[in-house]
N, C-alpha and C. Protein backbone atom coordinates (compact mmCIF):
# COMPACT_ATOMS: atom_id res chain seq x y z
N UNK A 1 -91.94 158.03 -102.87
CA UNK A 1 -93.15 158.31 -102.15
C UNK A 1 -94.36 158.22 -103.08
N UNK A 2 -94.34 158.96 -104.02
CA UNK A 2 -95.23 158.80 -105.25
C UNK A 2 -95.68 156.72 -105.34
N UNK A 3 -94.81 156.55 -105.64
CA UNK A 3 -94.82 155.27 -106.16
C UNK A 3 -95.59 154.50 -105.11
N UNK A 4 -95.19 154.85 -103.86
CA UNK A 4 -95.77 153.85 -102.38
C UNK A 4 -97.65 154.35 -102.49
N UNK A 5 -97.84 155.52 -102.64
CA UNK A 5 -99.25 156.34 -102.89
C UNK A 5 -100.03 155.68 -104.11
N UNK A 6 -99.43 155.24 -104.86
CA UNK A 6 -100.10 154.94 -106.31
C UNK A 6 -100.15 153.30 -106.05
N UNK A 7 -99.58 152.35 -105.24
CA UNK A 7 -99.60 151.06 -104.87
C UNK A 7 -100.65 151.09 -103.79
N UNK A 8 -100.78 151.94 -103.11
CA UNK A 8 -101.80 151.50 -101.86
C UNK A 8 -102.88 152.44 -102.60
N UNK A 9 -103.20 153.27 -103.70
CA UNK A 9 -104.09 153.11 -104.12
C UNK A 9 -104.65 152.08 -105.07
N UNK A 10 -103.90 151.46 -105.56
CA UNK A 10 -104.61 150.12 -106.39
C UNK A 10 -104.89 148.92 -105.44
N UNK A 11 -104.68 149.25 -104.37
CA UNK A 11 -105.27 148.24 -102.67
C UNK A 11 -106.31 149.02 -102.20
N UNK A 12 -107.02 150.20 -102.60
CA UNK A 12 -108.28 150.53 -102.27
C UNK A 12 -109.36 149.81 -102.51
N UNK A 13 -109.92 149.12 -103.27
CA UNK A 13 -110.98 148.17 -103.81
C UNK A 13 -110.89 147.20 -102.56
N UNK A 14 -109.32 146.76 -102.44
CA UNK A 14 -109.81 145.20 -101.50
C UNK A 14 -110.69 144.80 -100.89
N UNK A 15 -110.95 143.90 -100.60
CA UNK A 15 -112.34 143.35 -99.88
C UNK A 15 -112.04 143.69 -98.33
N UNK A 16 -112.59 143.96 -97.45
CA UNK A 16 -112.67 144.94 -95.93
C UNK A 16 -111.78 143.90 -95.34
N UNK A 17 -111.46 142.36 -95.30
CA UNK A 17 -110.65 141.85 -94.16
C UNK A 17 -109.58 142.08 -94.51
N UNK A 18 -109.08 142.08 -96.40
CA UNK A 18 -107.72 142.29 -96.94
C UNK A 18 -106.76 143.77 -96.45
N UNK A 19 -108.13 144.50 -96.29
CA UNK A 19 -107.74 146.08 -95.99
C UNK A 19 -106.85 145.81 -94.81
N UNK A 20 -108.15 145.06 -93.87
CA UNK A 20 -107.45 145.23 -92.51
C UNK A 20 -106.22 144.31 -92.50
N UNK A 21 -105.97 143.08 -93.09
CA UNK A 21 -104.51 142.88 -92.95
C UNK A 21 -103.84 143.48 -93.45
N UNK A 22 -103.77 144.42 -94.43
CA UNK A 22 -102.59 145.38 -95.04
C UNK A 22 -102.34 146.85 -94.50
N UNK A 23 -103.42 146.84 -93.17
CA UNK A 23 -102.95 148.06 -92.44
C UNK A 23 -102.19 147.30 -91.43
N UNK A 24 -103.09 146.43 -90.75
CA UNK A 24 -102.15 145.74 -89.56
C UNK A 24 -100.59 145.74 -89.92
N UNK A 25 -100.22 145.19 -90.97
CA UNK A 25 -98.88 144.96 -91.38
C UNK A 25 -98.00 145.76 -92.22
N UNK A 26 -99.04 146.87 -92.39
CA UNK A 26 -98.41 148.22 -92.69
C UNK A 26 -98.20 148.73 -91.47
N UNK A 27 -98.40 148.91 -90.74
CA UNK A 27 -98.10 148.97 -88.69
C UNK A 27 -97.24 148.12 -88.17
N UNK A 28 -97.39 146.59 -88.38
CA UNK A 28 -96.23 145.90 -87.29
C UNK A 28 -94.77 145.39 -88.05
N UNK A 29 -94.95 145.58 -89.29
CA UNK A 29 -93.78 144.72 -90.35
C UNK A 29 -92.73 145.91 -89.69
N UNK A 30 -92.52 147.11 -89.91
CA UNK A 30 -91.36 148.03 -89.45
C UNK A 30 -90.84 147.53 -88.18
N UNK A 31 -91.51 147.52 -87.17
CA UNK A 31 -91.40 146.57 -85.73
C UNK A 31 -90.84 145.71 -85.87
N UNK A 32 -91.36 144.45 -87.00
CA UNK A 32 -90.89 142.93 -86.98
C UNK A 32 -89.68 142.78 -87.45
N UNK A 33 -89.49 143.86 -88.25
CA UNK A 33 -88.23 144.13 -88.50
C UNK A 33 -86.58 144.49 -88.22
N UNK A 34 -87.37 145.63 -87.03
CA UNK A 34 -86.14 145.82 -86.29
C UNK A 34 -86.08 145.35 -85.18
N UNK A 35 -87.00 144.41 -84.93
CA UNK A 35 -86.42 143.07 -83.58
C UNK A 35 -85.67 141.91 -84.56
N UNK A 36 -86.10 141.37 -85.11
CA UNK A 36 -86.24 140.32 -85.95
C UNK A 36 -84.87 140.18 -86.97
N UNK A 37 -85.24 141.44 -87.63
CA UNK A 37 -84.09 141.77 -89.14
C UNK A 37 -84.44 141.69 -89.95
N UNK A 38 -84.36 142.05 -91.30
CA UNK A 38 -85.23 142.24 -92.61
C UNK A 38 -85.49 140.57 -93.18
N UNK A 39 -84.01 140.08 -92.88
CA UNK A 39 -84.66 138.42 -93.34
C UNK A 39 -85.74 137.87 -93.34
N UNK A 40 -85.53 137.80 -91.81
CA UNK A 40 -86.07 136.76 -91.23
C UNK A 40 -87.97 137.21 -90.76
N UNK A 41 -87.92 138.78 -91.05
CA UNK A 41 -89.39 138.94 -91.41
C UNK A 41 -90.02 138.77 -92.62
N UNK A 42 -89.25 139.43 -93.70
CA UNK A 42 -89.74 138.81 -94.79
C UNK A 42 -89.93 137.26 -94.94
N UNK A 43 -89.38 136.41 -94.86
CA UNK A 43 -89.18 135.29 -94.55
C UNK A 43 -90.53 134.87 -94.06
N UNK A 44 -90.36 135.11 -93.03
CA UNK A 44 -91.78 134.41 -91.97
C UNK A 44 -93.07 135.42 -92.40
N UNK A 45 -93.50 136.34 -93.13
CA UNK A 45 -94.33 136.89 -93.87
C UNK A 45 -94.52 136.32 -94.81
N UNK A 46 -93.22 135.83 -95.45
CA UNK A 46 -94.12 134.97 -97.12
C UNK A 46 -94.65 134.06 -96.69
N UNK A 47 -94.01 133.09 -95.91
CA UNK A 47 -94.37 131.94 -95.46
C UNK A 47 -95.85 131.95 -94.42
N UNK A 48 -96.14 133.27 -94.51
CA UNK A 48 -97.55 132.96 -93.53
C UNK A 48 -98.26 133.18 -94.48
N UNK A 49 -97.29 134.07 -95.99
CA UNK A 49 -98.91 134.69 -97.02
C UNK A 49 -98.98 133.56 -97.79
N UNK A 50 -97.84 132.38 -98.18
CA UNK A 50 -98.37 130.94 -98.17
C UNK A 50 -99.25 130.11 -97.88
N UNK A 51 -99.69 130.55 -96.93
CA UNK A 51 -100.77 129.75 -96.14
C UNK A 51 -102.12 129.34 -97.28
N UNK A 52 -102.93 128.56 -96.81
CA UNK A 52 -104.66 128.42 -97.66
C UNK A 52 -105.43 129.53 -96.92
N UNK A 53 -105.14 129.61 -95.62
CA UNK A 53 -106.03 130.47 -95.06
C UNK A 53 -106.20 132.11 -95.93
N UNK A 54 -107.75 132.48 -95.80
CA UNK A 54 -107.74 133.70 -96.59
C UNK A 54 -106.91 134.93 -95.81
N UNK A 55 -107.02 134.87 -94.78
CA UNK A 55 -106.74 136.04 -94.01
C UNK A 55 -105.36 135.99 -94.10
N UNK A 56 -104.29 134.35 -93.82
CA UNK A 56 -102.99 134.80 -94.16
C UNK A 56 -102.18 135.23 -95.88
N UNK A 57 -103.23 134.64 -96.09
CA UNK A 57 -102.81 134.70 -97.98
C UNK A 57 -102.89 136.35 -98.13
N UNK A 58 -103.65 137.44 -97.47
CA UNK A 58 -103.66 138.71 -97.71
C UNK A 58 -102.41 139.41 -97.62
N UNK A 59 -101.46 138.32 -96.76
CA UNK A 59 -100.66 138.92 -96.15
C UNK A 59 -99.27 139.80 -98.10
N UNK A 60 -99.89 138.91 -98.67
CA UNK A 60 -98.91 139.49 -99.78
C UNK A 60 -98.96 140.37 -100.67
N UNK A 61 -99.96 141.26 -100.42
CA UNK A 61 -100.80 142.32 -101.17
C UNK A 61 -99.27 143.41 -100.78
N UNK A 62 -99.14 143.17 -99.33
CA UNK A 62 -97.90 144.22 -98.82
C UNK A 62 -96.58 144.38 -99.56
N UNK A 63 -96.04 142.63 -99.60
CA UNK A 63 -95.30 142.58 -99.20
C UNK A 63 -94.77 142.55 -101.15
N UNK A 64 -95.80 142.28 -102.23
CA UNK A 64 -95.80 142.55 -103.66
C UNK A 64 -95.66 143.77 -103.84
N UNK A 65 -96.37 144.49 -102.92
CA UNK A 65 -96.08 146.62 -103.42
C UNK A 65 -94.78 146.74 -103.07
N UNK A 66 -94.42 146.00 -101.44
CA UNK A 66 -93.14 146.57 -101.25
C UNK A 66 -92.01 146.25 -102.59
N UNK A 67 -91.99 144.84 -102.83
CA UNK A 67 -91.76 144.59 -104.52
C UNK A 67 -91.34 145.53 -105.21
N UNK A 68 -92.31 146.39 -105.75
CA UNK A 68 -92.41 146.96 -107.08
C UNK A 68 -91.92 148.68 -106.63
N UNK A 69 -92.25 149.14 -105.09
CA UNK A 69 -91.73 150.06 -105.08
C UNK A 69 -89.92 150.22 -104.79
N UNK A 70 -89.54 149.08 -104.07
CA UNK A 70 -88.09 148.86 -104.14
C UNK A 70 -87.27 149.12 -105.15
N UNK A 71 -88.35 148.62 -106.78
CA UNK A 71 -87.50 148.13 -107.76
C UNK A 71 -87.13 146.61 -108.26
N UNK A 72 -87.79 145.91 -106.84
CA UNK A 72 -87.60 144.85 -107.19
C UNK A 72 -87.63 143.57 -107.88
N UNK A 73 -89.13 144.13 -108.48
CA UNK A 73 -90.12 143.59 -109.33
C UNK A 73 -91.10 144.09 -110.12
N UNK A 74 -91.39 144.26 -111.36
CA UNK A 74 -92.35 144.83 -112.34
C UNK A 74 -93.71 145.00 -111.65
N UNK A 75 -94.57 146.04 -112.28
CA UNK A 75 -96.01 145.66 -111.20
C UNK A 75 -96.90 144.99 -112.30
N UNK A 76 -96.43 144.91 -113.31
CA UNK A 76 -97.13 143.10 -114.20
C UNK A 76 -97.44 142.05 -113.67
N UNK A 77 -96.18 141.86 -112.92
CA UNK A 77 -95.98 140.56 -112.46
C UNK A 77 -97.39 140.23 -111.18
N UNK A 78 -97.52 139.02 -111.00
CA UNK A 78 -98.77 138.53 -110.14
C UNK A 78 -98.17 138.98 -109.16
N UNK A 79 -98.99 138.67 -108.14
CA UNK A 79 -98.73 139.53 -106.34
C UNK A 79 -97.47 138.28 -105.83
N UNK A 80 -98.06 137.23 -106.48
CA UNK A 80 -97.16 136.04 -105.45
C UNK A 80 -95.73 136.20 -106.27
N UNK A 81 -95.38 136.01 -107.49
CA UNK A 81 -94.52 136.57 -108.21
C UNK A 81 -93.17 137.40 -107.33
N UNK A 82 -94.35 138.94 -107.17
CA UNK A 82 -93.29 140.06 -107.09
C UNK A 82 -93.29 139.83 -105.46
N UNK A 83 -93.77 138.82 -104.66
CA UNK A 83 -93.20 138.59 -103.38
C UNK A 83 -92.14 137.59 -103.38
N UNK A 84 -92.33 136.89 -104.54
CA UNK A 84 -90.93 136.08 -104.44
C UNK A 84 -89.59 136.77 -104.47
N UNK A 85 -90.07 137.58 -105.44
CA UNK A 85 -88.34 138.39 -106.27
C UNK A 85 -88.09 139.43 -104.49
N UNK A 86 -88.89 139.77 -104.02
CA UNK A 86 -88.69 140.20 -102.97
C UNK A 86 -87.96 139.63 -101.77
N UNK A 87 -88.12 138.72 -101.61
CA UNK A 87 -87.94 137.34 -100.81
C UNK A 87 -86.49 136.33 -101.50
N UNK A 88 -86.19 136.60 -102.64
CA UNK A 88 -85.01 136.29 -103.05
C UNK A 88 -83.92 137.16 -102.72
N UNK A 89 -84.53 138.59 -103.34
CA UNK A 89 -83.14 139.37 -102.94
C UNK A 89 -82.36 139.75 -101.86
N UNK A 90 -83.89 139.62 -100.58
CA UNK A 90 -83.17 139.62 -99.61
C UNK A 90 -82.55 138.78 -98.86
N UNK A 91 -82.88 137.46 -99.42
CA UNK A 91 -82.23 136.56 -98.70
C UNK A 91 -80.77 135.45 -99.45
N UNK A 92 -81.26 135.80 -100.74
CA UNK A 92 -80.38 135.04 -101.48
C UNK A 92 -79.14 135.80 -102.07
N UNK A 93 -79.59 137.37 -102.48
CA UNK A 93 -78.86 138.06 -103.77
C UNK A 93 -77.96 139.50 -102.81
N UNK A 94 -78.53 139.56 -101.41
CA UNK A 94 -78.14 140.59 -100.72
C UNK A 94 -76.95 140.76 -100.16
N UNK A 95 -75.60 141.37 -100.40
CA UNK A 95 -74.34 141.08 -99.53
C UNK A 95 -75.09 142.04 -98.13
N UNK A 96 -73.87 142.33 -97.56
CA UNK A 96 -74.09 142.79 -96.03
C UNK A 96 -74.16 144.25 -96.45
N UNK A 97 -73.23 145.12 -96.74
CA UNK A 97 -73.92 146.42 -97.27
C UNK A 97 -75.02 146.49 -97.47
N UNK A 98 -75.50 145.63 -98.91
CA UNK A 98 -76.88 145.81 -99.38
C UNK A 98 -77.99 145.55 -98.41
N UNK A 99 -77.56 144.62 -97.87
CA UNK A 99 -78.49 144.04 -96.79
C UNK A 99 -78.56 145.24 -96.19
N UNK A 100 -78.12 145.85 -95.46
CA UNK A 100 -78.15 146.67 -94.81
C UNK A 100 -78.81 148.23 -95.73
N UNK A 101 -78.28 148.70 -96.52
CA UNK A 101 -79.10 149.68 -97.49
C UNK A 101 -80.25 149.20 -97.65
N UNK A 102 -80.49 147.96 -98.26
CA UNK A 102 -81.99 147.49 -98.14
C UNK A 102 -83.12 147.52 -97.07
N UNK A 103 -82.34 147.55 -95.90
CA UNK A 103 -83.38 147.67 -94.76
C UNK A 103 -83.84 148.80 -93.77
N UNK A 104 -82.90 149.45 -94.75
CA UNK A 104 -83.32 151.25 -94.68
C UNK A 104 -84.23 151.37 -95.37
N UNK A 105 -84.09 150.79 -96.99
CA UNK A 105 -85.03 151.35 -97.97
C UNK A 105 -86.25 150.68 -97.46
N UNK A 106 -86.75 149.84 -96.75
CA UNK A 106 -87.90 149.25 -96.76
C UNK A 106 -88.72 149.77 -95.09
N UNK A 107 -87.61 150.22 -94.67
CA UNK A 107 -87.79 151.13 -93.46
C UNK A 107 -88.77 151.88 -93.46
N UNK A 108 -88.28 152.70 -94.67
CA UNK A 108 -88.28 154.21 -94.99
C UNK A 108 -90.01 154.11 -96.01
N UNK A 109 -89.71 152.70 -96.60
CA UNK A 109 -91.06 152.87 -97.67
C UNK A 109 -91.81 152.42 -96.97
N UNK A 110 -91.55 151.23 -95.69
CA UNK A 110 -93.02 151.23 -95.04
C UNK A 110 -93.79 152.09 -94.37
N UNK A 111 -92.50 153.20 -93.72
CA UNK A 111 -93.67 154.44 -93.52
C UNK A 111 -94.27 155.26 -93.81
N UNK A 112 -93.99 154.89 -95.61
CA UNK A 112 -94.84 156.18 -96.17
C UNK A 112 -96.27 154.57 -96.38
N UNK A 113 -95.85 153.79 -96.87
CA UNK A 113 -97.08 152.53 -96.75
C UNK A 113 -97.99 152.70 -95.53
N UNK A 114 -97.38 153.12 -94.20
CA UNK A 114 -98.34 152.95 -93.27
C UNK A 114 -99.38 154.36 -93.21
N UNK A 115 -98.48 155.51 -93.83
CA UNK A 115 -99.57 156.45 -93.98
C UNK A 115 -100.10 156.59 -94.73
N UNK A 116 -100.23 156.22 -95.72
CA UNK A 116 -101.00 156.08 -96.98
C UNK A 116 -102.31 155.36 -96.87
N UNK A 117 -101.41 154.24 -96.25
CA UNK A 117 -102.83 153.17 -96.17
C UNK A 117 -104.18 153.24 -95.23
N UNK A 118 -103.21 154.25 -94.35
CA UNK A 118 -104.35 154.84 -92.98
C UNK A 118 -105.27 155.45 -93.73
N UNK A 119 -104.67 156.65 -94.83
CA UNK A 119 -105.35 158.11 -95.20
C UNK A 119 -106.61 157.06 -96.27
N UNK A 120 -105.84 156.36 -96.88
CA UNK A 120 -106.80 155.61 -98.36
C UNK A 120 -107.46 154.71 -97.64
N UNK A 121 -107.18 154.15 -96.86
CA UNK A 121 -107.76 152.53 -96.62
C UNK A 121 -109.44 152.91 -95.41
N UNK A 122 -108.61 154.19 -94.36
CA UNK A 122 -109.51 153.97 -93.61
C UNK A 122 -110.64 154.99 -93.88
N UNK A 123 -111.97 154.56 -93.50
CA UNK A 123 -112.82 155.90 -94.04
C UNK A 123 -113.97 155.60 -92.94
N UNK A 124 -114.64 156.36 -93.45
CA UNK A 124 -116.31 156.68 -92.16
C UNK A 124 -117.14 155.71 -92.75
N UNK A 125 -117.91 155.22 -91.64
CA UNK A 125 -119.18 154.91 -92.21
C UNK A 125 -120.40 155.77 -91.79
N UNK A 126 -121.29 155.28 -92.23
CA UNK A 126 -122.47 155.95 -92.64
C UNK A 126 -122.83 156.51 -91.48
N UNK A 127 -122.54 155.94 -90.26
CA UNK A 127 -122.95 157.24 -89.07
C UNK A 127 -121.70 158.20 -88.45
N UNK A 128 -121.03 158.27 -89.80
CA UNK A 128 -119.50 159.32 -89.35
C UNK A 128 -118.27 158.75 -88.37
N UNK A 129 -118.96 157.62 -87.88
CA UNK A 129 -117.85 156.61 -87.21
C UNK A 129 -116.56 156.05 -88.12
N UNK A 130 -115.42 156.40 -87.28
CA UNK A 130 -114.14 155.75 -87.93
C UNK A 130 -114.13 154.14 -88.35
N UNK A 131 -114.18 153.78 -89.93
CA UNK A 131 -114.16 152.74 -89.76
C UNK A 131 -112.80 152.19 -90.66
N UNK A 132 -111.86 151.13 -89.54
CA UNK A 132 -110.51 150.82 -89.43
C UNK A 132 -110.64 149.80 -90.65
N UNK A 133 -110.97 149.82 -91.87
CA UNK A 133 -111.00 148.53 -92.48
C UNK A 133 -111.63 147.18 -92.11
């Protein structure tokens, strides 16, 4: 939990559209997941944070913390980096147990990610209005 708190605080700075894709998908990735399966979201998440577009390229700010809080990857390493090692293990290095332990653990860390990122990410603006990133 610590660790998920101290990653979405070094995503406080982001620039306001990055925010808002790393709440959005701190919200729907748990979802995409358990329709989908841990693969095949990770999967189709890297491949959208691939993109040129700015807004999909944000998409890996997430999916690098999830990275480093797993274990999966150093937080040295660049964002695109520790989404790869992410994106390997689950698809390349994972038996079916693991697979399965793994998609608890990422379960479990995206919902401390999604509250975190609410409490840090979202704040007031200047006329006390909620503002969502």
């Amino acid at each position: 939990m610590k660790a998920v708190y101290e990653r979405t605080l070094d995503r406080k700075n982001l620039d306001k559209g990055a925010k808002k894709v790393y709440l959005r998908w701190a919200r729907n990735l748990p979802s995409m997941i358990q329709v989908s399966g841990l693969a095949q979201a990770i999967i189709w998440q890297c491949e959208k944070a691939a993109d040129k577009e700015k807004d999909q390229k944000d998409r890996k700010y997430l999916l690098a913390d999830l990275a480093v809080v797993l274990g999966l990857a150093q937080p040295t390493l660049e964002d695109n980096q520790r989404m790869k090692k992410l994106q390997e293990e689950v698809v390349n290095e994972a038996d079916v147990m693991e697979y399965m332990r793994l998609t608890r653990r990422v379960q479990q860390a995206l919902e401390y990610f999604k509250r975190f990122a609410v409490s840090v990410m979202e704040a007031k603006d200047e006329d006390g209005n909620q503002d969502h990133a």
